[in-house]
Protein backbone atom coordinates (compact mmCIF):
# COMPACT_ATOMS: atom_id res chain seq x y z
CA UNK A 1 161.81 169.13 33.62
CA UNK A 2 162.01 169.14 37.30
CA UNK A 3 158.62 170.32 38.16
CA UNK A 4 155.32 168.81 37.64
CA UNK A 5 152.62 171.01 35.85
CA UNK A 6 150.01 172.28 38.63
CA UNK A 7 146.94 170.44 37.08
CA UNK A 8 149.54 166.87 37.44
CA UNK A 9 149.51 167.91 40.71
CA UNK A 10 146.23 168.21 41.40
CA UNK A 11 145.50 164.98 39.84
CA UNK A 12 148.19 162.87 41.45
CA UNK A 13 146.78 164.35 45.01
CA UNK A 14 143.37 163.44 44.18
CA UNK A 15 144.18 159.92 43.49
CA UNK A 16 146.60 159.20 46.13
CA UNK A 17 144.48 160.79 48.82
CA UNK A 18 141.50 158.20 48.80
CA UNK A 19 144.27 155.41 48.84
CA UNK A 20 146.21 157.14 51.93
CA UNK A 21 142.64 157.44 53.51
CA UNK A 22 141.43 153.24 52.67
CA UNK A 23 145.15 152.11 53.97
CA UNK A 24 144.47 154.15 57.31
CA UNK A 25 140.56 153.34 57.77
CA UNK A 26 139.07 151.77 60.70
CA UNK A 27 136.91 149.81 57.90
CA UNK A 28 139.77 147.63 56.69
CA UNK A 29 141.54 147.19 60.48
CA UNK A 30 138.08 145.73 61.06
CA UNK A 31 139.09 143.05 58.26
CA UNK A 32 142.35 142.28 59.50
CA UNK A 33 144.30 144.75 57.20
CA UNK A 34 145.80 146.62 60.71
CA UNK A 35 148.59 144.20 62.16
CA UNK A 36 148.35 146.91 65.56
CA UNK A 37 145.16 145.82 66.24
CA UNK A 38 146.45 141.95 66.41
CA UNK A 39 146.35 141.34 70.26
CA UNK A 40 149.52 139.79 71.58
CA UNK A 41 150.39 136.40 72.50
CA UNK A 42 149.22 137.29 76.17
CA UNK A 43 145.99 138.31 75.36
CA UNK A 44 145.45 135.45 72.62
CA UNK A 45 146.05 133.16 75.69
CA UNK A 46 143.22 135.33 77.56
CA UNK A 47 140.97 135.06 74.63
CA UNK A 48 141.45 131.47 75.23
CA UNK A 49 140.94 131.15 79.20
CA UNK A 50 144.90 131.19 80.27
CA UNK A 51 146.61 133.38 82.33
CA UNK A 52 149.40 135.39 80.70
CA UNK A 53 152.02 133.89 83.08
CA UNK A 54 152.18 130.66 81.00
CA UNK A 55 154.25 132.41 78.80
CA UNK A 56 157.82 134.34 80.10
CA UNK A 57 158.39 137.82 79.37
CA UNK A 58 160.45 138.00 75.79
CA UNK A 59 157.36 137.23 73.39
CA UNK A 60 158.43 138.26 70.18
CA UNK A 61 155.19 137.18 68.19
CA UNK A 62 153.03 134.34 67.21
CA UNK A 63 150.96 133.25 64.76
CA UNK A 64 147.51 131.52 65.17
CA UNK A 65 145.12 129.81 62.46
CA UNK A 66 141.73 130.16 64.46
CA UNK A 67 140.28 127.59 62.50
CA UNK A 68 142.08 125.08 63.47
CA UNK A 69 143.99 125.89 66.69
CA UNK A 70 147.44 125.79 65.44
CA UNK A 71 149.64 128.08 66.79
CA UNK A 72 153.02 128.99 67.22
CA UNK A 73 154.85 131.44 69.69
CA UNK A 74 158.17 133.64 69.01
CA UNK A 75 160.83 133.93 72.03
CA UNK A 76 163.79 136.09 71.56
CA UNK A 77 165.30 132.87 72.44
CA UNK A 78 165.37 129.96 74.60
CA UNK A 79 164.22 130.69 78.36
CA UNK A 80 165.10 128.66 81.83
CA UNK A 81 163.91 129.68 85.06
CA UNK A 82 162.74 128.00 88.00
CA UNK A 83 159.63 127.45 89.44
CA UNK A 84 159.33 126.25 93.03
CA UNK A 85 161.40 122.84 93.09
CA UNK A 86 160.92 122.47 88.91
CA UNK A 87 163.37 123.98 86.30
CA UNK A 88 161.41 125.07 82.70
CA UNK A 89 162.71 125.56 79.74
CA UNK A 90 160.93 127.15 76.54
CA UNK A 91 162.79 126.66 73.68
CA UNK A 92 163.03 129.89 70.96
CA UNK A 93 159.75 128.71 69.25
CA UNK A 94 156.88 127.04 71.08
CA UNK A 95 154.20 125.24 69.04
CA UNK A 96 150.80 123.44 69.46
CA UNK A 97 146.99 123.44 69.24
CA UNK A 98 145.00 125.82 71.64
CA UNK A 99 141.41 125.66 72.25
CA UNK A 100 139.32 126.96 75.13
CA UNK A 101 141.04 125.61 78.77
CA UNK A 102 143.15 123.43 76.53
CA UNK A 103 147.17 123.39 74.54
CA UNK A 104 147.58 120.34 73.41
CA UNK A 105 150.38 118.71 70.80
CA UNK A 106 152.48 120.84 72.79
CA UNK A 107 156.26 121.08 71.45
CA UNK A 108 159.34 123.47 72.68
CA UNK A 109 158.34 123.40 76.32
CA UNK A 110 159.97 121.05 79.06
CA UNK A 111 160.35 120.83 82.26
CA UNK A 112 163.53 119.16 84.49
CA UNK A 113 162.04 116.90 87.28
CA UNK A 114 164.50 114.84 89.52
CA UNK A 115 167.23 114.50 86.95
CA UNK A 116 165.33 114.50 83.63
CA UNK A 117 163.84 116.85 81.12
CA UNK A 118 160.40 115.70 80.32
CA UNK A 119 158.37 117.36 77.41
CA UNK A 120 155.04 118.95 78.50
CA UNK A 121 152.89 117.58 75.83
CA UNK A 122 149.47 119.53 77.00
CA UNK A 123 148.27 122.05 79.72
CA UNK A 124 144.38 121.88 80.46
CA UNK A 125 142.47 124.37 82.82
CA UNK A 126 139.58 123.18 84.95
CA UNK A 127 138.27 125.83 86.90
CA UNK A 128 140.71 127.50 88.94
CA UNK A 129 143.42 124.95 88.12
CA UNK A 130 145.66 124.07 85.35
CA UNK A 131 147.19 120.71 84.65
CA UNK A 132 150.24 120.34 82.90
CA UNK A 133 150.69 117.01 81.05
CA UNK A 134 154.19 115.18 79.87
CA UNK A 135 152.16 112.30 79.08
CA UNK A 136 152.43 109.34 81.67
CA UNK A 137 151.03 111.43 84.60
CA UNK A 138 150.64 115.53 85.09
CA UNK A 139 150.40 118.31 87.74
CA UNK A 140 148.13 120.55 89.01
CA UNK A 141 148.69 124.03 90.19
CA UNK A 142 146.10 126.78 90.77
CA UNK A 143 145.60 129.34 88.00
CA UNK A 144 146.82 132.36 90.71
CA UNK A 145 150.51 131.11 90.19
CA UNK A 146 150.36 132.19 86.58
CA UNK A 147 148.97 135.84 87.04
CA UNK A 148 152.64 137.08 86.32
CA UNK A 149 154.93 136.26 83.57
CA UNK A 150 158.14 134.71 84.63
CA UNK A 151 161.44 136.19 83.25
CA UNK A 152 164.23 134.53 81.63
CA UNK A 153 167.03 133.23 83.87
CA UNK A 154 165.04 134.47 87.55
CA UNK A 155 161.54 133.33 86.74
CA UNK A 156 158.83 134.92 89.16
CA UNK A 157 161.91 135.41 91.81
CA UNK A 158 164.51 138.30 90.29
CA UNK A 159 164.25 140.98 92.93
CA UNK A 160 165.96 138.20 95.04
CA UNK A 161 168.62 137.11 93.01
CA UNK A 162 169.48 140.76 91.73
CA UNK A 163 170.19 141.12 95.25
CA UNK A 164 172.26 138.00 95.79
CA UNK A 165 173.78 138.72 92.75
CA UNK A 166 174.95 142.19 93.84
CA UNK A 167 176.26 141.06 96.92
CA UNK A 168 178.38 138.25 95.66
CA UNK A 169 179.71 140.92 93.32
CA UNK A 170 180.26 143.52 95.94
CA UNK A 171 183.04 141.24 97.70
């Protein structure tokens, strides 16, 4: 009872093979059937003219209807950092419509200017610049600045604090 016949055998490896092959093929990862051949959230931005460094390091996935635009971006959780004299904040899951040189209906990103958190509602990229909106007025900054990703907590600038960091502790 605990051994199937030789011809069973035969028979169960002949049918299971060409399924083990199809689930494996190149063919159907050309349809979509491969979720490793999904690029990442970075290179979805690229696909759509933005520089990765829109986006902080901590991606965790995203989903995208390329019909209609709608996506929406995974953090491992919400993100500050600063940037120049501007604090951001990305909250755990970041929503909105992208299209080429344009997020709009933006939702989960803000920014902390003077002593307020503003929503940015839309970035837009014109040439070599991108333009982040919160609405009443926005602000340009050249496309270079993005060519990193920020991290969490340090932003483009952690060699810096790791260091101050290690020498407050070393006292």
């Amino acid at each position: 009872m605990g051994s199937i016949p030789l011809s069973k055998s035969l028979l169960l490896i002949a049918f299971l093979w060409p399924i083990t092959f199809l689930s494996t093929s190149p063919i159907l990862s050309a349809f979509g059937y491969d979720d490793n051949l999904k690029p990442s959230a970075y290179e979805m931005l690229e696909e759509y003219n933005f520089p990765v460094g829109i986006l902080p390091v901590g991606v965790t996935g995203y989903e995208l209807n390329r019909e209609t635009g709608e996506f929406s971006v995974y953090l491992n959780g919400t993100c500050k950092f600063p940037v120049e004299s501007y604090t951001l904040e990305y909250k755990s899951t970041i929503s909105g419509i992208v299209s080429k040189g344009r997020l709009s209906n933006l939702k989960g990103v803000k920014v902390f200017v003077i002593l307020l958190w503003i929503n940015i509602v839309e970035v837009t990229r014109e040439d070599d610049e991108l333009y982040f909106s919160v609405g009443i007025t926005s602000a340009s900054f050249p496309v270079d600045n993005f060519e990193e990703r920020p991290q969490c907590g340090c932003g483009l600038d952690c060699a810096n604090k790791l260091i101050k960091h290690h020498r407050i502790s070393s006292y």
